[in-house]
C-alpha atoms as a PDB file:
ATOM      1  CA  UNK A   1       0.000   0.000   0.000  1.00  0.00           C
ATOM      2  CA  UNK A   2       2.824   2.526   1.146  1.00  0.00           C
ATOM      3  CA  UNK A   3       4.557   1.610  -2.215  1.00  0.00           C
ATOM      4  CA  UNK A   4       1.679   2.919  -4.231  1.00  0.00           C
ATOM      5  CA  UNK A   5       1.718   6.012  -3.026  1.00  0.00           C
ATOM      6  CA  UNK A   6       5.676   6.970  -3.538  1.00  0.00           C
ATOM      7  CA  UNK A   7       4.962   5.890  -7.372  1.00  0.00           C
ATOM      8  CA  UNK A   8       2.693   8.423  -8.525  1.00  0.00           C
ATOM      9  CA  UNK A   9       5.002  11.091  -7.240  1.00  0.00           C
ATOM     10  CA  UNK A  10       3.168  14.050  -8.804  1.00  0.00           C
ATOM     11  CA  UNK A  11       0.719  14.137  -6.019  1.00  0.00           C
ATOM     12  CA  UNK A  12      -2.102  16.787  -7.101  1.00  0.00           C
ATOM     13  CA  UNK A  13      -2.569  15.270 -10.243  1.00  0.00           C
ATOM     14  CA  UNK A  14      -3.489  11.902 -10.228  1.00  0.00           C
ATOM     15  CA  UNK A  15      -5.421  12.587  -6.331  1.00  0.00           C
ATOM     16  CA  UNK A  16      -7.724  14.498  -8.596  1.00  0.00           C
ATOM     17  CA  UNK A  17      -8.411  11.577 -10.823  1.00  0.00           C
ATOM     18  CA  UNK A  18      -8.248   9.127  -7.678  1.00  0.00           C
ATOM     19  CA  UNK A  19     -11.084  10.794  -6.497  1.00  0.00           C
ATOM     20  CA  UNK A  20     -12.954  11.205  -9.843  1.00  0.00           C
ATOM     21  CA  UNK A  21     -13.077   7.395  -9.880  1.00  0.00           C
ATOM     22  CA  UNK A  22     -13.537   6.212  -6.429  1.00  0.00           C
ATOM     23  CA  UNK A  23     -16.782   8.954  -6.261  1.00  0.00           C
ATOM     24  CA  UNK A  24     -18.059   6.799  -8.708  1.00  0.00           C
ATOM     25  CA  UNK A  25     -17.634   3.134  -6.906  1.00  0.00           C
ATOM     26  CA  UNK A  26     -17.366   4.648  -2.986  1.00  0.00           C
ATOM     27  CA  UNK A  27     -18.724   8.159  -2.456  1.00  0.00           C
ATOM     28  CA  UNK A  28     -17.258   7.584   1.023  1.00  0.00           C
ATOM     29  CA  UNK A  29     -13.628   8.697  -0.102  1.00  0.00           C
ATOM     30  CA  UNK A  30     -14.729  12.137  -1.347  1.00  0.00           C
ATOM     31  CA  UNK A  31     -16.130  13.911   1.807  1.00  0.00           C
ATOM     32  CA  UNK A  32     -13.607  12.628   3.913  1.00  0.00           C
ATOM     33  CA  UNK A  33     -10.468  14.549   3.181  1.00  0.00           C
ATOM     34  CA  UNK A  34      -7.812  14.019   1.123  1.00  0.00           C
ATOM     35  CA  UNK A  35      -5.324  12.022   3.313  1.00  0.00           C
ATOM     36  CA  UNK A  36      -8.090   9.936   5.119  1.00  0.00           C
ATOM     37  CA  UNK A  37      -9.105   8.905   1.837  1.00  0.00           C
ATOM     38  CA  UNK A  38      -5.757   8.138   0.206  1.00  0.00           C
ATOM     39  CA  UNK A  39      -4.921   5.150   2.489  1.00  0.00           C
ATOM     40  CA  UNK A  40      -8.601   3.896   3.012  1.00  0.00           C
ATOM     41  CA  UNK A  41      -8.794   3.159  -0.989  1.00  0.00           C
ATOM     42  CA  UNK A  42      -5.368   2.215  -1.630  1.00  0.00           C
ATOM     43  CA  UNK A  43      -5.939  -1.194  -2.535  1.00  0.00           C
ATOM     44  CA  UNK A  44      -8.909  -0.988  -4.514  1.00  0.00           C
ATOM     45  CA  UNK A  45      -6.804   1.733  -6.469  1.00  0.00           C
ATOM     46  CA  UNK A  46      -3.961  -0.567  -6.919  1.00  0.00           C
ATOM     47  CA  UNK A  47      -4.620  -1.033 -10.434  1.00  0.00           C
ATOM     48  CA  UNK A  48      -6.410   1.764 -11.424  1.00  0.00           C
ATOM     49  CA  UNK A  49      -3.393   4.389  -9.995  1.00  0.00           C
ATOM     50  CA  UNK A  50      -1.383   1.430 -12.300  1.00  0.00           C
ATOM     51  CA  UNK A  51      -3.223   2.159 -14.947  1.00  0.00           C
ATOM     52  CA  UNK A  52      -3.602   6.016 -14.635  1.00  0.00           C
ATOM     53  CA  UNK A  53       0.227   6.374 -14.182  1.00  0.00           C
ATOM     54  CA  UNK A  54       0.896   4.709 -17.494  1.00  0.00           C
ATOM     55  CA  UNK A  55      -2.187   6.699 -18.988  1.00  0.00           C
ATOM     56  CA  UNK A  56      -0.363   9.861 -18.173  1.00  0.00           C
ATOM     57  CA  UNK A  57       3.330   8.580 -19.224  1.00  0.00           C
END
């Protein structure tokens, strides 16, 4: 899970997309805070941040 994170290093970027698709599936995520809802979906995001990072490379 920490490893995740330290792979997408541009932060802002790809939180805004995080959140885009986990409103979708979990509308939990979004009105809890960024940082509460970075680790909380971090392994349903495993592939999807995957998948976004090589979207934006």
């Amino acid at each position: 899970m920490l490893l995740v994170i330290p792979k997408p290093i541009p932060m802002p970027m790809p939180i805004r997309y995080r959140h885009r698709h986990v409103a979708t599936p979990t509308p939990t995520p979004t009105p809890t805070t960024t940082p509460t809802a970075i680790p909380i979906p971090t392994p349903t995001l495993l592939p999807k941040s995957r998948s976004i990072a090589l979207s934006f490379l």
